[in-house]
Protein backbone atom coordinates (compact mmCIF):
# COMPACT_ATOMS: atom_id res chain seq x y z
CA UNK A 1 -10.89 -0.16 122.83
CA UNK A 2 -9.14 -2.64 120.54
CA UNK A 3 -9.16 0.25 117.96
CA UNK A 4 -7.67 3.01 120.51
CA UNK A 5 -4.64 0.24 121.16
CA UNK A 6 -4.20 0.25 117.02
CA UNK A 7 -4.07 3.77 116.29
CA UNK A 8 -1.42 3.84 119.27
CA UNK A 9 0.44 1.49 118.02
CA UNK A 10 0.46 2.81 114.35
CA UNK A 11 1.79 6.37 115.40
CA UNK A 12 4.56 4.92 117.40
CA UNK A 13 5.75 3.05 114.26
CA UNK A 14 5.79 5.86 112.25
CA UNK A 15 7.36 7.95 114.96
CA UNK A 16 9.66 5.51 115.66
CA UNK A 17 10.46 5.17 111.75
CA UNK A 18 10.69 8.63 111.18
CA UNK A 19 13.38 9.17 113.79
CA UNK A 20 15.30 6.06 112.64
CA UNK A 21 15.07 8.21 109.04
CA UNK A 22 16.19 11.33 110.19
CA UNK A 23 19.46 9.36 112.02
CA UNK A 24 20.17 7.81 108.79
CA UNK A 25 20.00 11.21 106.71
CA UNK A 26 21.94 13.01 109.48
CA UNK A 27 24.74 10.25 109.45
CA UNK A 28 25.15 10.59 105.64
CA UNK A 29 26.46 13.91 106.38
CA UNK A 30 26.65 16.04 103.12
CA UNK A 31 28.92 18.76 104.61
CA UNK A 32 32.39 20.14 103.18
CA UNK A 33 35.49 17.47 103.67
CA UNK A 34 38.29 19.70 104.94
CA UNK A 35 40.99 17.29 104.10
CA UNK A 36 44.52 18.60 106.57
CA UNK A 37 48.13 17.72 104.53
CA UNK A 38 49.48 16.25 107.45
CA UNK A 39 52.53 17.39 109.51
CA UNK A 40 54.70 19.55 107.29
CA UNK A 41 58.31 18.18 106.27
CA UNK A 42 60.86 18.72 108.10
CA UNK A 43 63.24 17.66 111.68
CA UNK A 44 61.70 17.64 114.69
CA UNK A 45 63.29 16.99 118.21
CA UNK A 46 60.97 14.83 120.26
CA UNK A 47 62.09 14.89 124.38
CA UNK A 48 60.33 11.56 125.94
CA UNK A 49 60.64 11.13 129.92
CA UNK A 50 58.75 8.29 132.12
CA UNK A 51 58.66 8.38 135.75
CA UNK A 52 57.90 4.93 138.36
CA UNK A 53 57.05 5.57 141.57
CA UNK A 54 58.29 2.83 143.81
CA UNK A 55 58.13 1.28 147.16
CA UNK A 56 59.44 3.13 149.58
CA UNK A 57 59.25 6.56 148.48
CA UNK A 58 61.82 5.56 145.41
CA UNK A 59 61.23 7.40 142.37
CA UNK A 60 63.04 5.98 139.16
CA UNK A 61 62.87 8.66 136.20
CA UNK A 62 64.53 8.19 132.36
CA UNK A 63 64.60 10.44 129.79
CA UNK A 64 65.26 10.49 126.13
CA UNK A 65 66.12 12.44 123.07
CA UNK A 66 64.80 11.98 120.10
CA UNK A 67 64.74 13.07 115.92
CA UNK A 68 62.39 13.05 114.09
CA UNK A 69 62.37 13.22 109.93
CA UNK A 70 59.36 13.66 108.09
CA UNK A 71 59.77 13.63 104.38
């Protein structure tokens, strides 16, 4: 019996070990690195609006204009 409860035990190490392996090779990734540039230069108009909903059915909304340079 006490050598059924070994063998068990020594497959679910190296079951358990081999899927901590394959995690650790699949997290070191190896693929391509597709690096983006970015957002491209230039102005950009940026419209920003927030709306608060009060007591009382009040409704408070602001809005704002904005530019944006990106050199």
């Amino acid at each position: 019996m006490a050598l059924a409860e070994t063998g068990k035990s020594r497959a679910a190490y190296w079951l358990g070990l081999t899927l901590v392996m394959m995690m650790l090779l699949s997290a070191c990734g190896g693929g391509t690195v597709v690096q983006t540039p970015g957002t491209p230069a230039g102005n950009y108009a940026l419209s920003v609006t927030g709306t608060v909903n009060g007591a009382s059915s009040t409704k408070l909304t602001r809005s704002v204009n904005l530019s944006l340079t990106v050199n």
